[in-house]
C-alpha atoms as a PDB file:
ATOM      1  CA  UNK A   1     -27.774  41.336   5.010  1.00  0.00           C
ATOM      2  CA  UNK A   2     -29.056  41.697   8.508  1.00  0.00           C
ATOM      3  CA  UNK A   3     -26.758  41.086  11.850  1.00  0.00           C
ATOM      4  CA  UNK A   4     -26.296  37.881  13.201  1.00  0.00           C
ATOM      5  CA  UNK A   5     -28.789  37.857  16.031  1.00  0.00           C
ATOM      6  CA  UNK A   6     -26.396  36.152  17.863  1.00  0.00           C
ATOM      7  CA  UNK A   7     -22.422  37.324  18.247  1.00  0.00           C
ATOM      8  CA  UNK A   8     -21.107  34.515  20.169  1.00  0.00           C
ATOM      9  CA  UNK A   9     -21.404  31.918  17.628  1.00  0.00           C
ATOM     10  CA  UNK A  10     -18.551  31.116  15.367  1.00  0.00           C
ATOM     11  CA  UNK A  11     -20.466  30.786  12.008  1.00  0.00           C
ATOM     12  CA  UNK A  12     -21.636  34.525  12.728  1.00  0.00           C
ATOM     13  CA  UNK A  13     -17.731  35.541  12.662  1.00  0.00           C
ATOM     14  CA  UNK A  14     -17.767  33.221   9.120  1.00  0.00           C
ATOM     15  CA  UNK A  15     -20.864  35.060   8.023  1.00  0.00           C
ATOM     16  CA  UNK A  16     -19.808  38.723   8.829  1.00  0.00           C
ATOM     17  CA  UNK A  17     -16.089  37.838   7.234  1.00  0.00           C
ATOM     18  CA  UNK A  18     -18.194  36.291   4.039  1.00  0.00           C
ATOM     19  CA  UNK A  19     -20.400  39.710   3.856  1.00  0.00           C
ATOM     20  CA  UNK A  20     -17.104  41.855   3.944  1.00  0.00           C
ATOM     21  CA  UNK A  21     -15.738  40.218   0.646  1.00  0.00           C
ATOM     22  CA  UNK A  22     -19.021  40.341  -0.998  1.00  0.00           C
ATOM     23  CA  UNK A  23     -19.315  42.639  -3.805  1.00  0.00           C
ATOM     24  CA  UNK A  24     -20.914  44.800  -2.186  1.00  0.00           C
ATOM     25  CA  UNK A  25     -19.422  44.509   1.085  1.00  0.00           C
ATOM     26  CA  UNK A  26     -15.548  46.356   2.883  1.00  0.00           C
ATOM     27  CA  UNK A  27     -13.262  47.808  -0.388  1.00  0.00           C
ATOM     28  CA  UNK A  28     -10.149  47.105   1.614  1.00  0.00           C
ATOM     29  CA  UNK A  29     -11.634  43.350   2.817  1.00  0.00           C
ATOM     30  CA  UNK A  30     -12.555  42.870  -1.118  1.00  0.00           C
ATOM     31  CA  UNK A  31      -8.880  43.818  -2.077  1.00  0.00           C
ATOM     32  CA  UNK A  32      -6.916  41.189   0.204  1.00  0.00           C
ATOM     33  CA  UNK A  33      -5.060  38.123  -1.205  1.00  0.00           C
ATOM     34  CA  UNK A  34      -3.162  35.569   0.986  1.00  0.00           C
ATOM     35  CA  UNK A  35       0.194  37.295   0.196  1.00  0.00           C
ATOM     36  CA  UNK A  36      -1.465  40.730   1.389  1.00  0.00           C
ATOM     37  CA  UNK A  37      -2.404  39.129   4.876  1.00  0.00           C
ATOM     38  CA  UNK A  38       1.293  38.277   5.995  1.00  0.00           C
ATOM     39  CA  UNK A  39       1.989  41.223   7.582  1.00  0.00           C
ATOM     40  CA  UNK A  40      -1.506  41.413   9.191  1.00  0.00           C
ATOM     41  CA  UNK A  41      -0.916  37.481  10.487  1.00  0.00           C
ATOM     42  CA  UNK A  42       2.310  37.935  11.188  1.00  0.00           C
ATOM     43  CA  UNK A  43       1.339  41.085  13.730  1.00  0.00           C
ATOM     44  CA  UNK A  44      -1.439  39.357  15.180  1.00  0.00           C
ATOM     45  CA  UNK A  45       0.429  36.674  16.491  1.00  0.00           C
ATOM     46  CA  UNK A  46       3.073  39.004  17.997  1.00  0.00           C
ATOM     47  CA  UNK A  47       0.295  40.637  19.639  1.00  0.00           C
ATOM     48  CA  UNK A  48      -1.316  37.384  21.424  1.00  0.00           C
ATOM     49  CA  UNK A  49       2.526  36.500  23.061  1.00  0.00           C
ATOM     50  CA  UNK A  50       2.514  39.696  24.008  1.00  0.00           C
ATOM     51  CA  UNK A  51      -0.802  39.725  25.940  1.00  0.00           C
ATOM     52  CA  UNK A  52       0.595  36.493  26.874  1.00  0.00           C
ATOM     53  CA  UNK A  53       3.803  37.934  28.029  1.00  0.00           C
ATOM     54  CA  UNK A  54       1.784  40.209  30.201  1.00  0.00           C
ATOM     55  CA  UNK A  55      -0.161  37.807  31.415  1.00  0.00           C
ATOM     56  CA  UNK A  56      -3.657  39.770  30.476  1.00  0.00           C
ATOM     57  CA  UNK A  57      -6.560  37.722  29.733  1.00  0.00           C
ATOM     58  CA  UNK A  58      -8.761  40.292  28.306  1.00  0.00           C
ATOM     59  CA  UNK A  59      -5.803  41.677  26.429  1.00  0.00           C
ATOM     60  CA  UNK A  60      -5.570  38.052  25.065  1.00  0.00           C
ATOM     61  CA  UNK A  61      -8.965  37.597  24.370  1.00  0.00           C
ATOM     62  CA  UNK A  62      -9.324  40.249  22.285  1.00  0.00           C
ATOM     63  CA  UNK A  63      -6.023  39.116  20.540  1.00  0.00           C
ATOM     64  CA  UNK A  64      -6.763  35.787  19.880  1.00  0.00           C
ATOM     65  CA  UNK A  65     -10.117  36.785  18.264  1.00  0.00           C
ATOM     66  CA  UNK A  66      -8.034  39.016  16.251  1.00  0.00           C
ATOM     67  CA  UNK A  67      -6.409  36.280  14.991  1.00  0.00           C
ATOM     68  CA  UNK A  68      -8.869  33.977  14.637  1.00  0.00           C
ATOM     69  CA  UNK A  69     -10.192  36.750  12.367  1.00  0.00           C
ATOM     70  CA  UNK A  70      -7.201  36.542  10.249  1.00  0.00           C
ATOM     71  CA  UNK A  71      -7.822  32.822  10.070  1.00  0.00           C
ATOM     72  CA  UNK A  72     -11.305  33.063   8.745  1.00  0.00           C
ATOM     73  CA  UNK A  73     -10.545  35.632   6.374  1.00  0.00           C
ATOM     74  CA  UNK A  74      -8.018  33.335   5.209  1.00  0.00           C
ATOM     75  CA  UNK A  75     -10.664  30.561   4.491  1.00  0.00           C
ATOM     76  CA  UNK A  76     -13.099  32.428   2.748  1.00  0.00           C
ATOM     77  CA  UNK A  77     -10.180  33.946   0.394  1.00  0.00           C
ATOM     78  CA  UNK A  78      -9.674  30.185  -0.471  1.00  0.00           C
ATOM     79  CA  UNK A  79     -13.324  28.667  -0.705  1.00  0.00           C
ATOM     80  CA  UNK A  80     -13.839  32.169  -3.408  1.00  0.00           C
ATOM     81  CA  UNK A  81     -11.047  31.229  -5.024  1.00  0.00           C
ATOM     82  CA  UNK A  82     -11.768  27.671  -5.656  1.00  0.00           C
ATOM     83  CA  UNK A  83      -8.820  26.475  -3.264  1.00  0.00           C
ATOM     84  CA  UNK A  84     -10.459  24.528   0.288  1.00  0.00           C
ATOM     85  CA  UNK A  85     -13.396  25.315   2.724  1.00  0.00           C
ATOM     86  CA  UNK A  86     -13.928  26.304   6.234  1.00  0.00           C
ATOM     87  CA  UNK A  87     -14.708  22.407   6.722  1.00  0.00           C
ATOM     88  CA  UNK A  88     -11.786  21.344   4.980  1.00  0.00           C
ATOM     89  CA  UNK A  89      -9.268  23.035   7.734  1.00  0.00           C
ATOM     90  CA  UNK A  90     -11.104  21.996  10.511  1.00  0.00           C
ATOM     91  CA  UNK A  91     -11.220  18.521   9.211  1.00  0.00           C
ATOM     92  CA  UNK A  92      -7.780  18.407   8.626  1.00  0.00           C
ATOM     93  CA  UNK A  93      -6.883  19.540  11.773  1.00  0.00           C
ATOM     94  CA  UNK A  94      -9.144  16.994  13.747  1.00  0.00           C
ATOM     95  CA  UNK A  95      -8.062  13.759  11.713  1.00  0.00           C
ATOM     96  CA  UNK A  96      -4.193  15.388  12.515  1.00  0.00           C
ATOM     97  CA  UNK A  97      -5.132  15.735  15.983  1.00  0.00           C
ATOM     98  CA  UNK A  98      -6.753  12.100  16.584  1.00  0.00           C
ATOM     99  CA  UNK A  99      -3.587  10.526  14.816  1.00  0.00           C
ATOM    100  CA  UNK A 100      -1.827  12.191  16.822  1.00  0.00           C
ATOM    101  CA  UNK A 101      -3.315  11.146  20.153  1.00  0.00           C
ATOM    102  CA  UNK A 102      -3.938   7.280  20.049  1.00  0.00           C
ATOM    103  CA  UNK A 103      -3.590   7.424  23.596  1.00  0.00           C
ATOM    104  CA  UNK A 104      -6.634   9.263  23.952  1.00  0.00           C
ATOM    105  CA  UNK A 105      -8.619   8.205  20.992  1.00  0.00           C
ATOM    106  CA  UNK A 106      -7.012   4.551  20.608  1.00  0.00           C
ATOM    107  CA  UNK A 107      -5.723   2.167  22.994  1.00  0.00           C
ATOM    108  CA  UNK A 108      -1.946   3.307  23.157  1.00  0.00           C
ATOM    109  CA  UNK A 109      -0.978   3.384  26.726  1.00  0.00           C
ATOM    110  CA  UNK A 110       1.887   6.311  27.954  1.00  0.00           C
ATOM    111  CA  UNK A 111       3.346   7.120  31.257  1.00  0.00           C
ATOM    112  CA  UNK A 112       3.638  10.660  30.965  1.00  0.00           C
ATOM    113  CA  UNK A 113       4.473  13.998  28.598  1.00  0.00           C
ATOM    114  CA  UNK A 114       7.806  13.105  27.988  1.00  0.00           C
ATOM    115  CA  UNK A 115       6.152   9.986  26.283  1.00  0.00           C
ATOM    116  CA  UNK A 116       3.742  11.736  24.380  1.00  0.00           C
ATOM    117  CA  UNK A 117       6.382  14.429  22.813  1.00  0.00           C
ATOM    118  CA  UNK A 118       8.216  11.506  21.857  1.00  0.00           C
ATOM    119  CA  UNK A 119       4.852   9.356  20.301  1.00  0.00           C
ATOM    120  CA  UNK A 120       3.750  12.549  18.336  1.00  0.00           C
ATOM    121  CA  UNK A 121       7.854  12.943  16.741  1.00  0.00           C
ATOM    122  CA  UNK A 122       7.384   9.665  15.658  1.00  0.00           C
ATOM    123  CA  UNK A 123       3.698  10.129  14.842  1.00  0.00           C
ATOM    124  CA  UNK A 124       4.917  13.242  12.222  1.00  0.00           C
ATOM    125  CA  UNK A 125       7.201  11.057  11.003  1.00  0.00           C
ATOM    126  CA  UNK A 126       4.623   8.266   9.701  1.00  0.00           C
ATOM    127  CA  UNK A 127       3.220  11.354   7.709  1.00  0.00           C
ATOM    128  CA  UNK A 128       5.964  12.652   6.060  1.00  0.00           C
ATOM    129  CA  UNK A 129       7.367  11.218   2.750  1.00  0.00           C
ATOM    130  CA  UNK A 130      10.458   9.128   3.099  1.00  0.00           C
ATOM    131  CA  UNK A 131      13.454  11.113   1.286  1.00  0.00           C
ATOM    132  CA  UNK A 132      11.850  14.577   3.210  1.00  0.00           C
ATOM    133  CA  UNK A 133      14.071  16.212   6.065  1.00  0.00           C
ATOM    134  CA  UNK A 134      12.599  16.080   9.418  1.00  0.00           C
ATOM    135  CA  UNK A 135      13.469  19.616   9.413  1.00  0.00           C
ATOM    136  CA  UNK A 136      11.662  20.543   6.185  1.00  0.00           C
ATOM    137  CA  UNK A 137       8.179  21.282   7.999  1.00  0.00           C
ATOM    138  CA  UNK A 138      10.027  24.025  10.248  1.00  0.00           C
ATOM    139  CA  UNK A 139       8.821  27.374   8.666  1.00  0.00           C
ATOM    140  CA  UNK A 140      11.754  29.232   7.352  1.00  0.00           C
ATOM    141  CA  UNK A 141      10.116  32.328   8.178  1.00  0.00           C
ATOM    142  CA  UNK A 142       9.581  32.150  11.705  1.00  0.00           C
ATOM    143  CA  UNK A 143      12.385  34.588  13.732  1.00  0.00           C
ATOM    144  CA  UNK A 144      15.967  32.875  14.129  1.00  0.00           C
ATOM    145  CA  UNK A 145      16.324  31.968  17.457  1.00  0.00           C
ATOM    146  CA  UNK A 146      12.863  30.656  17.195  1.00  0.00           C
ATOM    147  CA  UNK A 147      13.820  28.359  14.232  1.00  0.00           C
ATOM    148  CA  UNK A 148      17.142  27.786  15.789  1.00  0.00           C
ATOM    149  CA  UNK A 149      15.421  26.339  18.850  1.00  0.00           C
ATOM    150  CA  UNK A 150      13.035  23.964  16.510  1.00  0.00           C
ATOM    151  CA  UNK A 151      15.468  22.367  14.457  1.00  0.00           C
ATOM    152  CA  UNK A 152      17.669  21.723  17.158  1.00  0.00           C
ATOM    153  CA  UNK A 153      14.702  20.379  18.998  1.00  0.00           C
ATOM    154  CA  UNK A 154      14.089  17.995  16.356  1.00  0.00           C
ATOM    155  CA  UNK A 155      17.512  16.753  16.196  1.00  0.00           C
ATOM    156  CA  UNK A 156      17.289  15.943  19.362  1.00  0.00           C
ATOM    157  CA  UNK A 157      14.985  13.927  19.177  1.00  0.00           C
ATOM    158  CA  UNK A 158      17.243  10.906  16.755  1.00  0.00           C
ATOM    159  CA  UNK A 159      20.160  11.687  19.435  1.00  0.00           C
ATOM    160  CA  UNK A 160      21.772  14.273  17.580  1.00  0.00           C
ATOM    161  CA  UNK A 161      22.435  16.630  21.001  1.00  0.00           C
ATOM    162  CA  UNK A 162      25.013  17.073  23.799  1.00  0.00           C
ATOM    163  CA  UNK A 163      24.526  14.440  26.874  1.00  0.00           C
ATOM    164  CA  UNK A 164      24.396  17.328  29.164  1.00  0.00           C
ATOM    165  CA  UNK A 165      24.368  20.933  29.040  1.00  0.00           C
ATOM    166  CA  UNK A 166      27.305  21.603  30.362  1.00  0.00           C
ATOM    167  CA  UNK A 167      28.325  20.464  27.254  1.00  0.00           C
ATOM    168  CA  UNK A 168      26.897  23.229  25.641  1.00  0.00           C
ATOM    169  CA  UNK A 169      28.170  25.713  27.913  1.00  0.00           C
ATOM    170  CA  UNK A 170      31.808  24.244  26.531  1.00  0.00           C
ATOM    171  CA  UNK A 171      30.976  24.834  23.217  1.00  0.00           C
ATOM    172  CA  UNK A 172      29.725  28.246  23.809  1.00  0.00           C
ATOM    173  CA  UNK A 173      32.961  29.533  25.476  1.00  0.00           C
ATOM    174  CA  UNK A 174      34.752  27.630  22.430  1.00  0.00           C
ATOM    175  CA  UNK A 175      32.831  29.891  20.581  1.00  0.00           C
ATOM    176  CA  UNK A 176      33.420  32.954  22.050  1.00  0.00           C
ATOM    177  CA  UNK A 177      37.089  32.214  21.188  1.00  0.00           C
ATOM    178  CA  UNK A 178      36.300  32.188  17.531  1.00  0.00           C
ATOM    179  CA  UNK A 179      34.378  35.029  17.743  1.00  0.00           C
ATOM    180  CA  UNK A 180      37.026  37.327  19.119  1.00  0.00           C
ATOM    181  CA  UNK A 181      39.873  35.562  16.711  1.00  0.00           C
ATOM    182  CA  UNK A 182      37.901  36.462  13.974  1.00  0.00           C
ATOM    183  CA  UNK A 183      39.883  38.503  11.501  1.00  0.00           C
ATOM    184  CA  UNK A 184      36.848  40.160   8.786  1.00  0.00           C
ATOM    185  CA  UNK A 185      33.718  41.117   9.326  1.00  0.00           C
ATOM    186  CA  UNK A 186      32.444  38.466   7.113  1.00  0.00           C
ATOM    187  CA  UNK A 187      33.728  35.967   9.805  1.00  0.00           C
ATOM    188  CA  UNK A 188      32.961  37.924  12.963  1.00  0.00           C
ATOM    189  CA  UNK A 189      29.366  37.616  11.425  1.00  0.00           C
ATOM    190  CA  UNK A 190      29.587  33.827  11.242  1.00  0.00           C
ATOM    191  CA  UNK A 191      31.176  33.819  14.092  1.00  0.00           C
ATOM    192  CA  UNK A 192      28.127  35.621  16.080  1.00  0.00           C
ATOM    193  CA  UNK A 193      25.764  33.528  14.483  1.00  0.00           C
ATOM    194  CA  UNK A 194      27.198  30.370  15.831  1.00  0.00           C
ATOM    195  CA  UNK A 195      26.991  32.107  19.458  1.00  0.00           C
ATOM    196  CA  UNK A 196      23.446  32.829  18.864  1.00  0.00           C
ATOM    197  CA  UNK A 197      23.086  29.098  17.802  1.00  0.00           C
ATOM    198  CA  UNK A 198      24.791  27.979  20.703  1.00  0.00           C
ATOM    199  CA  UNK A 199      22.765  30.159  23.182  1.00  0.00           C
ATOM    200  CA  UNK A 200      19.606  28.831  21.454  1.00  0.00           C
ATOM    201  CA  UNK A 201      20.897  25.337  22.499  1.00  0.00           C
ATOM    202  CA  UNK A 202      21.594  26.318  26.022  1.00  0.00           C
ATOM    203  CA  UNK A 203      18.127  27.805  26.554  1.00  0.00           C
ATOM    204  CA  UNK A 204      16.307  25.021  24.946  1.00  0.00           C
ATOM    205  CA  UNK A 205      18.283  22.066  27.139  1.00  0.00           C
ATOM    206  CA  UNK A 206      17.391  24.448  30.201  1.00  0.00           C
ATOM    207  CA  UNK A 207      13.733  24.953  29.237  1.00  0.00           C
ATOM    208  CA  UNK A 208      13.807  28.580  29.036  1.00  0.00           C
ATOM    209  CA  UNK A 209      11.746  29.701  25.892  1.00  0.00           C
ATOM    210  CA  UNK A 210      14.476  32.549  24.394  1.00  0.00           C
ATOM    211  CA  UNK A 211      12.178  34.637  22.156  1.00  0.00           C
ATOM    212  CA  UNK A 212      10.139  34.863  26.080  1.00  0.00           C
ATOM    213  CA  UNK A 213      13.252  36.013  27.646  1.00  0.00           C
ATOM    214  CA  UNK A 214      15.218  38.202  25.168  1.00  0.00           C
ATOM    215  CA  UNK A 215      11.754  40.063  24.684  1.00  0.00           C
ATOM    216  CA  UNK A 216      11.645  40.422  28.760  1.00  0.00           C
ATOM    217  CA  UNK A 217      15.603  41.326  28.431  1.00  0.00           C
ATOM    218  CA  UNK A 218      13.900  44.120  25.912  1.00  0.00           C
ATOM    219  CA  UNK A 219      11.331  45.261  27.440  1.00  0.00           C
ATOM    220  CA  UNK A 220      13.703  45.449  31.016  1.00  0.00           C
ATOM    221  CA  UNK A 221      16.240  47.916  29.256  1.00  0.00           C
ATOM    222  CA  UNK A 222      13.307  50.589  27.931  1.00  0.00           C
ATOM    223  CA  UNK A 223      12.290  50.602  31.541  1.00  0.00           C
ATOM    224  CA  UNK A 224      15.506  51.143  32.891  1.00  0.00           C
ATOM    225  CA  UNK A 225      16.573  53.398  29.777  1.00  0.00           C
ATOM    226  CA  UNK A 226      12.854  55.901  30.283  1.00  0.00           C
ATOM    227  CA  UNK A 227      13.549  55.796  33.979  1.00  0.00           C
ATOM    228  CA  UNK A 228      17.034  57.424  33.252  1.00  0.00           C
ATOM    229  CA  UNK A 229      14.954  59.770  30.687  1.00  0.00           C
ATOM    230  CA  UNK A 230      12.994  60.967  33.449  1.00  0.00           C
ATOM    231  CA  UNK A 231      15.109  61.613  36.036  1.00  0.00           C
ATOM    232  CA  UNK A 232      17.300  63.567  33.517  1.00  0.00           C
ATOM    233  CA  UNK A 233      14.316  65.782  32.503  1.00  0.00           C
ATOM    234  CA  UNK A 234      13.544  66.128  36.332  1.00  0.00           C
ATOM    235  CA  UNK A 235      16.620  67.367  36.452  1.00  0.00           C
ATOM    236  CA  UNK A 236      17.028  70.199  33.522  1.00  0.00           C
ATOM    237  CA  UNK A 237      19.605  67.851  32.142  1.00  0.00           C
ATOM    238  CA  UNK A 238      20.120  66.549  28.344  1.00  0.00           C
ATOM    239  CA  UNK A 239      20.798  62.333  28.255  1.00  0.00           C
ATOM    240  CA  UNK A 240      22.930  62.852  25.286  1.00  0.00           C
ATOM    241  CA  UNK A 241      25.448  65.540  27.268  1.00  0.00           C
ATOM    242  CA  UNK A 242      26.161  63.407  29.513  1.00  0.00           C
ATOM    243  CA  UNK A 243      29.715  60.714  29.865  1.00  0.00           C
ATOM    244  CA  UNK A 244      29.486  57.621  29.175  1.00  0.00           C
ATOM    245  CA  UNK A 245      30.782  57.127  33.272  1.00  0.00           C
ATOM    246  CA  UNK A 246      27.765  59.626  34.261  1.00  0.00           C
ATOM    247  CA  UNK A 247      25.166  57.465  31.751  1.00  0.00           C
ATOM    248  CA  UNK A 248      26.801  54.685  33.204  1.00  0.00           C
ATOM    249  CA  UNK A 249      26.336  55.682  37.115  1.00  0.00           C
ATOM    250  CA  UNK A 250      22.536  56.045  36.448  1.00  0.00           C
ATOM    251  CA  UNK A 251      22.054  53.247  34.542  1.00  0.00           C
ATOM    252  CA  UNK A 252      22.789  51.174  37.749  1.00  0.00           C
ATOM    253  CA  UNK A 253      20.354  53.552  39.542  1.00  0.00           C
ATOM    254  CA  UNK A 254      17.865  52.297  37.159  1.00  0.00           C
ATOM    255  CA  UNK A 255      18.363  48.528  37.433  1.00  0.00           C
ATOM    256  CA  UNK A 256      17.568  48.808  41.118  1.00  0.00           C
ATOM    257  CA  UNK A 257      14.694  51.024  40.656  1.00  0.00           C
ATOM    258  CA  UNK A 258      13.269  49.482  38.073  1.00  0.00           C
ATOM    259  CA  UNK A 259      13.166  45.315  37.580  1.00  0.00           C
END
């Protein structure tokens, strides 16, 4: 099979993708299943927040066409095995999408984005079956907080929240009080969860997108924590040998050196 003359087209990402599964085509692109690809999909799109974390746009270029790789690869596992097309996907997608947009592609009128979040709550609802949870769709894979902040999103939604978050902020200090009455280990574990829960709560009625921020909080501390590295090996001096008070003392060097 020759190259695709030219690179920027789409199908020539389907065609390449078809000629690595061929039988004659990439052993380890021959051997992949769906189940085999998690991983791979799963680090792909921890690589596009990141590049989107970082604010790179060549970074996220090249990330996102990593991941539409995965997608494609994902497609022509299916059409091989007799399960949907290429077309089938994008079809779905674009009769989901107009359905979900009457006010662009139908007559619906809104005022603004608040109006449209609500239209396309209700607009899911219309498509799911009548005795299924509105929280059934939320993937029970995706990382905690993450899922944490979607199902209480959705709840939200039928009036299931706290009138204000100050509200919330009450609750959370309730359950710090659990947490540090908590008498096992079993129960200071259910204890923490339901402070995780609550924080998850807090950041989504304040707008702040917590996998974003505890992955800033993350990437903060190994700043702060090489900084004190290097001034310690500047120094002739082993981290480990030092006090906690003398670990301490730098570590407040570091978070005004480094932000």
């Amino acid at each position: 099979m020759s190259l695709p003359e030219d690179l920027s087209q789409f199908s020539a990402l389907v065609d390449i993708i078809a000629r690595l599964r061929a039988p004659d085509g990439c052993p380890w692109d021959r051997k992949q299943t769906h189940a085999s690809l998690r991983e791979n999909l799963l680090a792909e799109c921890y690589e596009v927040l990141e590049a989107l974390d970082e604010g790179d746009s060549t970074k996220l270029r090249d990330e996102l066409g990593d991941l539409l790789m995965q997608i494609v690869l994902h497609a022509q596992i299916a059409t091989e095995a007799g399960e949907f097309e290429l077309e089938d996907i994008v079809e779905n997608i674009n009769t989901k999408l107009i359905h979900r947009h009457p006010h662009v592609f139908g007559s619906k009128k809104v005022e603004d984005a608040e109006e449209v979040i609500h239209n396309w709550e209700e607009l899911k609802k219309e498509e799911r079956e009548e005795d299924v949870s509105m929280l059934e769709s939320v993937p029970k894979s995706m990382p905690a907080l993450g899922y944490a902040h979607e199902i209480q999103r959705r709840a939200a939604w039928v009036g299931f929240d706290w009138e204000d978050v100050d509200g919330v902020i009450e609750k959370l200090a309730e359950e710090v009080g659990e947490f540090k009455q908590a008498d096992s280990q079993e129960q200071r574990a259910k204890e923490f969860g339901d402070l995780l829960f609550t924080l998850a709560n807090i950041a989504r009625r304040l707008g702040i997108d917590l996998e974003a921020a505890l992955r800033e909080a993350n990437r903060r501390f190994y700043r702060r924590f090489t900084y004190m590295e290097e001034v310690c090996r500047k120094k002739g001096i082993n981290f480990g040998d030092l006090s906690f008070d003398e670990q301490n003392k730098l570590w407040e060097e570091a978070k005004k050196k480094v932000k």
